[in-house]
C-alpha atoms as a PDB file:
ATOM      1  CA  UNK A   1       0.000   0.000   0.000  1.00  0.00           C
ATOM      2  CA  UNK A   2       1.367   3.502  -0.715  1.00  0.00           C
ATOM      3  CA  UNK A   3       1.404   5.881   1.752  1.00  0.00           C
ATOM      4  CA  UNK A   4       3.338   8.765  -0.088  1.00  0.00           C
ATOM      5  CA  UNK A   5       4.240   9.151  -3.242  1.00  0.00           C
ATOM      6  CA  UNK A   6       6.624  12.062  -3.256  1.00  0.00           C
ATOM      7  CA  UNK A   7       8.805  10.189  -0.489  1.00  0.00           C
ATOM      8  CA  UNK A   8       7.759   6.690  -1.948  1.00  0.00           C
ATOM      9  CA  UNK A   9       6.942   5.652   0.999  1.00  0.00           C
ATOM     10  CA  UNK A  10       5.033   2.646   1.553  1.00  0.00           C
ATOM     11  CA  UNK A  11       2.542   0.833   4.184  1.00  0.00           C
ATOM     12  CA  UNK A  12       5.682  -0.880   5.876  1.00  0.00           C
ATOM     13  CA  UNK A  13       8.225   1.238   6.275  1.00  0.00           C
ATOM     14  CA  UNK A  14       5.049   2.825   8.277  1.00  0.00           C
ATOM     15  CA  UNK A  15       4.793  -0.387  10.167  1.00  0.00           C
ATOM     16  CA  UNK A  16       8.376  -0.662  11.158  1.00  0.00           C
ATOM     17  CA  UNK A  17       8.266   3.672  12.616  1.00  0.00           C
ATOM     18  CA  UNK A  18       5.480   3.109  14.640  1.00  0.00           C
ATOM     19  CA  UNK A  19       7.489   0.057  16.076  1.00  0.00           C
ATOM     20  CA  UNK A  20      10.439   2.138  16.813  1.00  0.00           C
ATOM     21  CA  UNK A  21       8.240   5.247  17.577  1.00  0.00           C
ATOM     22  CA  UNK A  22       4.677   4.387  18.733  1.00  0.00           C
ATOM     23  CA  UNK A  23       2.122   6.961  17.477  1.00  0.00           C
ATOM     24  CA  UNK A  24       5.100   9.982  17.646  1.00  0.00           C
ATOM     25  CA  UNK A  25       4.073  11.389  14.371  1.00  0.00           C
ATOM     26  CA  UNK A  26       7.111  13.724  14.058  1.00  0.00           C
ATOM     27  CA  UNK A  27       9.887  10.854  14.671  1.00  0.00           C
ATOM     28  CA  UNK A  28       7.903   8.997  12.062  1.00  0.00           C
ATOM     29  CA  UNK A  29       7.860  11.548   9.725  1.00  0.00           C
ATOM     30  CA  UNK A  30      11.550  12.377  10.287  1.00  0.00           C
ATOM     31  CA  UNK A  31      12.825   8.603   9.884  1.00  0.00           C
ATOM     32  CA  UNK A  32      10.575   8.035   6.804  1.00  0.00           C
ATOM     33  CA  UNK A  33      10.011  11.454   5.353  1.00  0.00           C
ATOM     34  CA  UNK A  34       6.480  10.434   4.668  1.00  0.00           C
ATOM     35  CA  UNK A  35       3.865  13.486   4.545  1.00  0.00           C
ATOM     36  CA  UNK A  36       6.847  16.133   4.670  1.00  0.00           C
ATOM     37  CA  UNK A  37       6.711  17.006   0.854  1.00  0.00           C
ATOM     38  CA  UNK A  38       3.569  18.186  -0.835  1.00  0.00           C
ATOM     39  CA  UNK A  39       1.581  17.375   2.554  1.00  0.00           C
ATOM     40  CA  UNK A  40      -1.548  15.832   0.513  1.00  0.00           C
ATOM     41  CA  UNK A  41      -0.534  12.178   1.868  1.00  0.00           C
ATOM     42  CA  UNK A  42      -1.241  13.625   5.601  1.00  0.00           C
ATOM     43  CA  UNK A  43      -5.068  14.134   4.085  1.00  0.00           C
ATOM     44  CA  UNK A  44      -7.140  11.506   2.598  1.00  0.00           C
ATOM     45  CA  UNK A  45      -8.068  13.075  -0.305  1.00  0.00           C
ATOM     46  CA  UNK A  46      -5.257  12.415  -2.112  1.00  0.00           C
ATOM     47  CA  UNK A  47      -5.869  10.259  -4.768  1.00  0.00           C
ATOM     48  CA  UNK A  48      -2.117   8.864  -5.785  1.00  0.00           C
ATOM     49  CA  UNK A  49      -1.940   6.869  -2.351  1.00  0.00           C
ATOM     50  CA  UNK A  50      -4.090   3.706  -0.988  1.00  0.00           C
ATOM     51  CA  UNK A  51      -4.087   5.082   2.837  1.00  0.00           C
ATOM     52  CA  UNK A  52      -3.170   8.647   4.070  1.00  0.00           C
ATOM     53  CA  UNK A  53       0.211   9.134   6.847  1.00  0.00           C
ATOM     54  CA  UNK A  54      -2.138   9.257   9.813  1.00  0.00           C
ATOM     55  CA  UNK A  55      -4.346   6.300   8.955  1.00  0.00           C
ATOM     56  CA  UNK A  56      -1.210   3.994   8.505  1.00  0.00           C
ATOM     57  CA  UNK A  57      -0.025   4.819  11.635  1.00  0.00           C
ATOM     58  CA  UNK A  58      -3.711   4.164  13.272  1.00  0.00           C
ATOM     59  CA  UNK A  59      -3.762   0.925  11.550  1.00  0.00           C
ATOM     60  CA  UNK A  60       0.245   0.169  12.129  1.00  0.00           C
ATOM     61  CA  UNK A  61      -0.986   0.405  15.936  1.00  0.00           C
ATOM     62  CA  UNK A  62      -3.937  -1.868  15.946  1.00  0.00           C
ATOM     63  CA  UNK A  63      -1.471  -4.308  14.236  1.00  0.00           C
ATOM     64  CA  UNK A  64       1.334  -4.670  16.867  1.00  0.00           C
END
């Protein structure tokens, strides 16, 4: 699953943040770079990714 596009960024590289960094949105974003570009990934509207920055985390959570 994409995530972000502009940092390609996918669904498990969100999975293994929020394993090093819980729900710390800011470490996550600094280790992957995801939602620090154009921003639209943080916002589910955006249409070129399957789930936005801040439902992956949600989801990475209920996962572990």
């Amino acid at each position: 699953m994409k995530v972000c596009r502009c940092a390609y960024i996918d669904y498990d590289s969100i999975v293994e943040s929020v394993k090093q960094f819980g729900d710390d949105l800011e470490a996550i974003q600094e280790e992957t770079d995801a939602g620090t570009i154009c921003e639209m990934c943080m916002f589910d509207e955006c249409a070129k990714i399957d789930i936005s920055v801040p439902a992956a985390i949600k989801k990475a959570l209920e996962e572990i």
